[in-house]
PDB file of N, CA and C in Angstrom:
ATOM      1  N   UNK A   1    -124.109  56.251 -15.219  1.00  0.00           N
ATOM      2  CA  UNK A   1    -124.941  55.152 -14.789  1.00  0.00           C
ATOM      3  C   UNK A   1    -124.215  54.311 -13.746  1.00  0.00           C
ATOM      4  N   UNK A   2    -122.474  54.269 -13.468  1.00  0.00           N
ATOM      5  CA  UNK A   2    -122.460  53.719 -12.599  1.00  0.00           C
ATOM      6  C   UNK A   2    -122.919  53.907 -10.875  1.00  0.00           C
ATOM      7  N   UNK A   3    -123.071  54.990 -10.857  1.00  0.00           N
ATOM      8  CA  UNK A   3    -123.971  55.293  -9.328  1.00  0.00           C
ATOM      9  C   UNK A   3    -125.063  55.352  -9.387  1.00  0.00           C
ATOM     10  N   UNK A   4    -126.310  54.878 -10.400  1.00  0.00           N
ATOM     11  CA  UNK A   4    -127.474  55.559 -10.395  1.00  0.00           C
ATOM     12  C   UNK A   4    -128.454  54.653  -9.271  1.00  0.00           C
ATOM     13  N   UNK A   5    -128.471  54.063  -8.995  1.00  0.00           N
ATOM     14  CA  UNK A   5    -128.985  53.010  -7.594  1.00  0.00           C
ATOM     15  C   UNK A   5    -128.238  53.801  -6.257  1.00  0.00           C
ATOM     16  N   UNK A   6    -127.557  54.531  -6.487  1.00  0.00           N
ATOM     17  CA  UNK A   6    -126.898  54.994  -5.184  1.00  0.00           C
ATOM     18  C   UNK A   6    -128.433  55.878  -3.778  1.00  0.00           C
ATOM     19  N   UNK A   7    -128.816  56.183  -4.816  1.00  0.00           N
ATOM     20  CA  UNK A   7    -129.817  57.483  -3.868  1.00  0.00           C
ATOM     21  C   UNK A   7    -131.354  56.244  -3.581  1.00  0.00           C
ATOM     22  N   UNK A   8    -130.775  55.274  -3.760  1.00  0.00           N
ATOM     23  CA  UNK A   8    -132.078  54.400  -3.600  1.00  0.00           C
ATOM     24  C   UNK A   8    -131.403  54.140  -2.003  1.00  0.00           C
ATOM     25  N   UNK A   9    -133.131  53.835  -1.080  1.00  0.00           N
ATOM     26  CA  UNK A   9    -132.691  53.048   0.047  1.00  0.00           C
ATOM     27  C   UNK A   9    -132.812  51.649  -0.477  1.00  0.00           C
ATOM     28  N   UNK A  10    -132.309  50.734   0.891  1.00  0.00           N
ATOM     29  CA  UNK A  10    -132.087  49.255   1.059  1.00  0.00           C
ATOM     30  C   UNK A  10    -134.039  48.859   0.213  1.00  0.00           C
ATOM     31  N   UNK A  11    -135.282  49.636   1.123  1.00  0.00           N
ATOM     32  CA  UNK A  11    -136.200  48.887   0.640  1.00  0.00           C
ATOM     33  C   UNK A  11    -136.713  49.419  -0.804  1.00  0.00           C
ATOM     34  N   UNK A  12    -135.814  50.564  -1.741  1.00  0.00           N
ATOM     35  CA  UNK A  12    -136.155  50.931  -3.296  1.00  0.00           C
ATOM     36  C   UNK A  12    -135.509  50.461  -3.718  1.00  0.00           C
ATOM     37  N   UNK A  13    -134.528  49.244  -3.140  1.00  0.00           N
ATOM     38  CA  UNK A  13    -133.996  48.700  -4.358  1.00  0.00           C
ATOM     39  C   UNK A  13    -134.103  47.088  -4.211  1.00  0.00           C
ATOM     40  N   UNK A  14    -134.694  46.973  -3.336  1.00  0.00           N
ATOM     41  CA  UNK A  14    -135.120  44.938  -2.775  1.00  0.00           C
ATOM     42  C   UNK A  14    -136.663  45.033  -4.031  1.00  0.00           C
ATOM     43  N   UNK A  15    -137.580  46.695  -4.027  1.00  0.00           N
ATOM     44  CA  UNK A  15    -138.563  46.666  -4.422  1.00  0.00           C
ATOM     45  C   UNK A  15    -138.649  46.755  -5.999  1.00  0.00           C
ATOM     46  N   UNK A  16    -137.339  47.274  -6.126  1.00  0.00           N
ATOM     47  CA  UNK A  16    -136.776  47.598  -8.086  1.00  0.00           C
ATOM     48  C   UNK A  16    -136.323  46.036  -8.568  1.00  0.00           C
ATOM     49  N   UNK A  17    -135.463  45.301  -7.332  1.00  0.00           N
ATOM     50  CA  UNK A  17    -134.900  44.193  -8.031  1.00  0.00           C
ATOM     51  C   UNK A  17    -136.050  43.448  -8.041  1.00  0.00           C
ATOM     52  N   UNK A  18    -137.434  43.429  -7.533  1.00  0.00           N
ATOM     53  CA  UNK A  18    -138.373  42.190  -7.626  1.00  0.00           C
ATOM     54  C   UNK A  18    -139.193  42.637  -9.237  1.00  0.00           C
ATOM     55  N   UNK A  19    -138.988  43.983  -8.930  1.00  0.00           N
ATOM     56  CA  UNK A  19    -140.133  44.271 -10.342  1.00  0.00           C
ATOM     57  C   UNK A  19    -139.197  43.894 -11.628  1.00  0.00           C
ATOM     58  N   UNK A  20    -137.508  44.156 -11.652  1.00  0.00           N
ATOM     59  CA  UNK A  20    -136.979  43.807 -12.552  1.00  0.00           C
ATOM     60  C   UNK A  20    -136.856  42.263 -12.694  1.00  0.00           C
ATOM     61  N   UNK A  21    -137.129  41.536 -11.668  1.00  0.00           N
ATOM     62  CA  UNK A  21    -137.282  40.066 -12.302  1.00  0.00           C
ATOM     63  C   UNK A  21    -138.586  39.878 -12.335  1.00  0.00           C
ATOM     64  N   UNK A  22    -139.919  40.333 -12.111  1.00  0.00           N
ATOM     65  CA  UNK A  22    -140.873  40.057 -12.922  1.00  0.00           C
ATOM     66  C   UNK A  22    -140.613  40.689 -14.249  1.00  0.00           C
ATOM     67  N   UNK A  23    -140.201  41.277 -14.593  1.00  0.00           N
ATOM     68  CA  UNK A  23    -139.961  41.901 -15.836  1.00  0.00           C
ATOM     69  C   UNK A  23    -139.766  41.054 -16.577  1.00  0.00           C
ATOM     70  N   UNK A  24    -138.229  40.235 -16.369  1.00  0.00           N
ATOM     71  CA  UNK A  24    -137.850  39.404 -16.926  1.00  0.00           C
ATOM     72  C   UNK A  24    -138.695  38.049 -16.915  1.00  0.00           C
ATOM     73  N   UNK A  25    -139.343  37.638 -16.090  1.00  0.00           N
ATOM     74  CA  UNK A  25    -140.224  36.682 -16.074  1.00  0.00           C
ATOM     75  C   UNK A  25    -140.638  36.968 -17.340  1.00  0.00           C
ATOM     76  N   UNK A  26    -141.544  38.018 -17.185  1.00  0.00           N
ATOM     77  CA  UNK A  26    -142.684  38.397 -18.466  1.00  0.00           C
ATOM     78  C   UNK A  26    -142.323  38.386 -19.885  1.00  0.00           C
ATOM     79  N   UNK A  27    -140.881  38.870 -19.787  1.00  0.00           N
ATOM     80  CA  UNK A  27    -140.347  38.775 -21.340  1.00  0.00           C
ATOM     81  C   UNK A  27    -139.932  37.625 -21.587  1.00  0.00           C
ATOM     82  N   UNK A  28    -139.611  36.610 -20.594  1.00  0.00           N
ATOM     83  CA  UNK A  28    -139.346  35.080 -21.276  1.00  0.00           C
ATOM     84  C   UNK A  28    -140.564  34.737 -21.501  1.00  0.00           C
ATOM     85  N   UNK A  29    -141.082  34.503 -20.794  1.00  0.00           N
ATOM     86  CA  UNK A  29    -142.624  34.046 -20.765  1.00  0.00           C
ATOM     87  C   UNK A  29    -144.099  34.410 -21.207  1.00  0.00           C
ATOM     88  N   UNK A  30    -143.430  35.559 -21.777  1.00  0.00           N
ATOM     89  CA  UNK A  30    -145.071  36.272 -22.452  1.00  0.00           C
ATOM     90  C   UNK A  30    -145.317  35.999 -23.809  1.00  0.00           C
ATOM     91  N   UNK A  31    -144.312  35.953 -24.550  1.00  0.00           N
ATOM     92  CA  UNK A  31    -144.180  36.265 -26.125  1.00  0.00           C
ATOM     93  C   UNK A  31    -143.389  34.882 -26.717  1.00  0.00           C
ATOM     94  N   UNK A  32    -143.469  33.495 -25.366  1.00  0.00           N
ATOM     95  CA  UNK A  32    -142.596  32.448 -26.140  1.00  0.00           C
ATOM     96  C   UNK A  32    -143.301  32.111 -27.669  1.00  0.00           C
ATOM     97  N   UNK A  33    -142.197  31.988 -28.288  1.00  0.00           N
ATOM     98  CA  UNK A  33    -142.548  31.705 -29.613  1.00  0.00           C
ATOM     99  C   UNK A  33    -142.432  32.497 -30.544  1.00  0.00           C
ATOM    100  N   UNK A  34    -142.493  33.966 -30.168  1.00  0.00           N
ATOM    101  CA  UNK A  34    -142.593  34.712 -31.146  1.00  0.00           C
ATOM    102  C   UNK A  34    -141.369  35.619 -31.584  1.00  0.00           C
ATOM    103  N   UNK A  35    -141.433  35.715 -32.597  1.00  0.00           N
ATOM    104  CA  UNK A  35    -139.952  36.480 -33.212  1.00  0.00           C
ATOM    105  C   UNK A  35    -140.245  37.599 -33.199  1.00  0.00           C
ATOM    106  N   UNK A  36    -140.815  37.953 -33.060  1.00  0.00           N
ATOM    107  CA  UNK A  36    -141.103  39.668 -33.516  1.00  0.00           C
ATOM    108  C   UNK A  36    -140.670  40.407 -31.714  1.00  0.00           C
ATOM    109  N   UNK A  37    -139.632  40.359 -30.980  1.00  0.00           N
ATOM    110  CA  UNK A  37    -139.267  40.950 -29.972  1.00  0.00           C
ATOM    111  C   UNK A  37    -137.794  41.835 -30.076  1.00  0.00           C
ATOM    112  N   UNK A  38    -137.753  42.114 -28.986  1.00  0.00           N
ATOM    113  CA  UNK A  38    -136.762  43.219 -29.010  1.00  0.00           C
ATOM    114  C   UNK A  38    -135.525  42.254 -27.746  1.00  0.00           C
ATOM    115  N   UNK A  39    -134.848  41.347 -28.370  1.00  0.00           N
ATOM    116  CA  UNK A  39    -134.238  40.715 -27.643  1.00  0.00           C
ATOM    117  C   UNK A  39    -133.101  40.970 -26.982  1.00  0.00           C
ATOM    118  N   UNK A  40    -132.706  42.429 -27.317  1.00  0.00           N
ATOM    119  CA  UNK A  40    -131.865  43.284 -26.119  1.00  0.00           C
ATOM    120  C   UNK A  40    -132.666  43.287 -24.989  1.00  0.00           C
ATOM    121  N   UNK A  41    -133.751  43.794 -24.812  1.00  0.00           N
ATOM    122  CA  UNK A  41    -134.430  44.081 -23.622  1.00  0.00           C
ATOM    123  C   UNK A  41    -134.285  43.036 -22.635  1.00  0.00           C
ATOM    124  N   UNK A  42    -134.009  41.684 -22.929  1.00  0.00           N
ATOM    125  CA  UNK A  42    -133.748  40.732 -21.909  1.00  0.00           C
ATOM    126  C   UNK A  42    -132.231  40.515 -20.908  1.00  0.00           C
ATOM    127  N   UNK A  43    -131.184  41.124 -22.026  1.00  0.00           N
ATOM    128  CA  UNK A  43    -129.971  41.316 -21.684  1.00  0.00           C
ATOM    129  C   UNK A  43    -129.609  43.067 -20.813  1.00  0.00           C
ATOM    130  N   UNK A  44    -130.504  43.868 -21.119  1.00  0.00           N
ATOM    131  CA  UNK A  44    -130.782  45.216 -20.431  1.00  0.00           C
ATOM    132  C   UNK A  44    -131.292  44.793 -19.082  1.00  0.00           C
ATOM    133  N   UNK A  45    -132.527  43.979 -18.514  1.00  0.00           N
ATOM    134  CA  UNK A  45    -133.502  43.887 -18.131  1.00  0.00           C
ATOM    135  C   UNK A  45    -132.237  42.949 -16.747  1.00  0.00           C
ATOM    136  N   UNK A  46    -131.473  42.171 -17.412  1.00  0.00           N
ATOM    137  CA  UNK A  46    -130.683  41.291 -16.572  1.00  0.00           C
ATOM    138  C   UNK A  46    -129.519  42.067 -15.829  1.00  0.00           C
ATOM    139  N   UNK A  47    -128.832  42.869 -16.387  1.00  0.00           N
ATOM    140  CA  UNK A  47    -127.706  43.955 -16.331  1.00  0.00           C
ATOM    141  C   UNK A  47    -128.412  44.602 -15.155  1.00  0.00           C
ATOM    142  N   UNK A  48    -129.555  45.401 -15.269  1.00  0.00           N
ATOM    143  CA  UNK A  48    -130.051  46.145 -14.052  1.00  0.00           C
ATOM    144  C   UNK A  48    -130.181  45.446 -13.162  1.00  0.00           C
ATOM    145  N   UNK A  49    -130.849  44.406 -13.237  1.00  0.00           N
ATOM    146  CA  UNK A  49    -130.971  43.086 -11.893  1.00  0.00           C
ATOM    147  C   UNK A  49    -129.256  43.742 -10.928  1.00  0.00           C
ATOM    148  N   UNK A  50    -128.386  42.839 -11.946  1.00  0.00           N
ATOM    149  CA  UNK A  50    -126.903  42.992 -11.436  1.00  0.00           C
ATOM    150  C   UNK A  50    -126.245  44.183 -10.957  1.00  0.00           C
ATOM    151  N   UNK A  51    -126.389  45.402 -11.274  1.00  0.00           N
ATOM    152  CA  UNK A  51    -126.662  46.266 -10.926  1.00  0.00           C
ATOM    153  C   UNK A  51    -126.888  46.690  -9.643  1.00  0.00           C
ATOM    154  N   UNK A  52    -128.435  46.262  -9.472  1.00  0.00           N
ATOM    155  CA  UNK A  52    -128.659  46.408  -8.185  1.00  0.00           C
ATOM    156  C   UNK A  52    -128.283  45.774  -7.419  1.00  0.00           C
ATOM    157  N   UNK A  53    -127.838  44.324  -7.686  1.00  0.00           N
ATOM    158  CA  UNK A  53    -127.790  43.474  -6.593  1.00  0.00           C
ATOM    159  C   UNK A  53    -126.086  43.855  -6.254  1.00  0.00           C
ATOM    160  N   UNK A  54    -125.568  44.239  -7.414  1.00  0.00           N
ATOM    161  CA  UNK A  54    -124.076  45.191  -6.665  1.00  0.00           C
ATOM    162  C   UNK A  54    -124.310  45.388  -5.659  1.00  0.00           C
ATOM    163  N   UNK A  55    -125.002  47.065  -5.825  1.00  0.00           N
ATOM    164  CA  UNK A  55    -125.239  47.752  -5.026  1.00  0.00           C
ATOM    165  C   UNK A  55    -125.682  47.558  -3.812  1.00  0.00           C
ATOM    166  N   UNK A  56    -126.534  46.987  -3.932  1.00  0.00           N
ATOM    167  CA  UNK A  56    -126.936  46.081  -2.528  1.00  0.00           C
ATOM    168  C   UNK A  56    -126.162  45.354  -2.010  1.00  0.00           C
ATOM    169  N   UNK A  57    -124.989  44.441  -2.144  1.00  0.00           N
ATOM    170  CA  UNK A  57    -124.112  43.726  -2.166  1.00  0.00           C
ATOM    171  C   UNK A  57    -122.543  45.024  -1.583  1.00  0.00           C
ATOM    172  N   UNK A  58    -122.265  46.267  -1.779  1.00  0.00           N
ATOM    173  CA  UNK A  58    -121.633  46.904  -1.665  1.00  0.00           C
ATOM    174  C   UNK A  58    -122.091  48.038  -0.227  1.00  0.00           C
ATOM    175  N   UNK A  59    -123.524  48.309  -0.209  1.00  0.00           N
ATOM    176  CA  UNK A  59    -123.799  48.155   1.250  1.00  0.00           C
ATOM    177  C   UNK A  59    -123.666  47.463   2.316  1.00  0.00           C
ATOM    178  N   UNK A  60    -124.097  46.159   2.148  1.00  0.00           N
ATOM    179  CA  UNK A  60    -123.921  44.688   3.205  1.00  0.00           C
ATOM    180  C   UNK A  60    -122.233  44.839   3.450  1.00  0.00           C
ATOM    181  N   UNK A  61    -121.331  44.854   2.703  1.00  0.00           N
ATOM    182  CA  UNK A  61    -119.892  45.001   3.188  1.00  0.00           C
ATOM    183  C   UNK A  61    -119.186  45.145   4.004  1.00  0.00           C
ATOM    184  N   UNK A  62    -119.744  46.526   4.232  1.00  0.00           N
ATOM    185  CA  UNK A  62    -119.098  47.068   5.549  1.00  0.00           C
ATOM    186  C   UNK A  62    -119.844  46.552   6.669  1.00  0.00           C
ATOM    187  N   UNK A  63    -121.230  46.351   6.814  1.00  0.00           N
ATOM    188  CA  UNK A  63    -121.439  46.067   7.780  1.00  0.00           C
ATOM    189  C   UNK A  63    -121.375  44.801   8.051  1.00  0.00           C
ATOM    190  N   UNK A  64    -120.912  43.642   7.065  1.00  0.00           N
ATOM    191  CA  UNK A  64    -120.168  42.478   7.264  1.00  0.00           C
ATOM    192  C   UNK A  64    -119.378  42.205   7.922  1.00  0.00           C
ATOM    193  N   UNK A  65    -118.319  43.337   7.466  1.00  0.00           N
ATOM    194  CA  UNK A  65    -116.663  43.060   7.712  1.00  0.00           C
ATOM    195  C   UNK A  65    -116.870  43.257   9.582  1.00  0.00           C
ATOM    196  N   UNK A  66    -117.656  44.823   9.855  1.00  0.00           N
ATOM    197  CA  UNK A  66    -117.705  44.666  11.199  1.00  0.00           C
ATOM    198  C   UNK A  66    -118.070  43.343  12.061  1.00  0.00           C
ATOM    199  N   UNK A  67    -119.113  42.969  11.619  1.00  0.00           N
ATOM    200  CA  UNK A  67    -119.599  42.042  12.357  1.00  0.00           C
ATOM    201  C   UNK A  67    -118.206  41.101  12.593  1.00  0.00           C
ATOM    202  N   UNK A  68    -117.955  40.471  11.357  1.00  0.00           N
ATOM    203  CA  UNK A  68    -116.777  39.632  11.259  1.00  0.00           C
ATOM    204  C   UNK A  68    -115.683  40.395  12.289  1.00  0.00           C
ATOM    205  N   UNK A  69    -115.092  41.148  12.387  1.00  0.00           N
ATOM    206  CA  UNK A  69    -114.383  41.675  13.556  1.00  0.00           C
ATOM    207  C   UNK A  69    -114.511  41.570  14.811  1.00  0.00           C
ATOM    208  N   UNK A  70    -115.908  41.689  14.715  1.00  0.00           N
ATOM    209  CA  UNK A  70    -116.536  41.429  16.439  1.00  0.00           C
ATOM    210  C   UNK A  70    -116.310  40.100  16.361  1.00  0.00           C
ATOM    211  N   UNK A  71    -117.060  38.936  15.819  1.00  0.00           N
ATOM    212  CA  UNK A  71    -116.773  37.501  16.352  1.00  0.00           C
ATOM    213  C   UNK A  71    -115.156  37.196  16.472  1.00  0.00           C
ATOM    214  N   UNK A  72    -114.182  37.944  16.237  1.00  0.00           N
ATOM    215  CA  UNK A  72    -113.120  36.702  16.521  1.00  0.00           C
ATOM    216  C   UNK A  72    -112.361  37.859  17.498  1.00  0.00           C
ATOM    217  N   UNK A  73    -112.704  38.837  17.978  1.00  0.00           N
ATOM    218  CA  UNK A  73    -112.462  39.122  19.018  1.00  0.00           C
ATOM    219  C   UNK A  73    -113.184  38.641  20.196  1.00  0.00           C
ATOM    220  N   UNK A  74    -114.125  38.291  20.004  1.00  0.00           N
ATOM    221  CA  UNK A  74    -115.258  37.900  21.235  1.00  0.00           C
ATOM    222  C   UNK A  74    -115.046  36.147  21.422  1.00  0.00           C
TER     223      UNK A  74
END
């Protein structure tokens, strides 16, 4: 599982991280009040968020660092 976001592009995983925070929306917000849930699923549901936003975060990098190279030569 640590590469499994790898084979996603930039827009399958901007489109995974929005559905995983409606997700999470829905599980705070659907069932307030009630005990009868599966309250891992919120701590699963958050992990993938992070996850992706690694991943996404580990793309942007490199093409950071370049940029950053160019401005203080220029």
């Amino acid at each position: 599982m640590a590469n499994a976001f790898a084979k996603y592009s930039v827009q399958d995983l901007h489109k995974e991280i929005a559905e995983k925070r409606e997700a999470l929306r829905a599980f705070r917000f659907g069932s307030a009040g009630s005990r009868s849930r599966n309250v891992r699923e919120g701590r699963t549901i958050r992990k993938d968020i992070a996850r992706l936003m690694t991943e996404m975060n580990a793309r942007n990098l490199p093409a950071q660092a370049g940029v950053a190279k160019t401005k203080k030569t220029a």
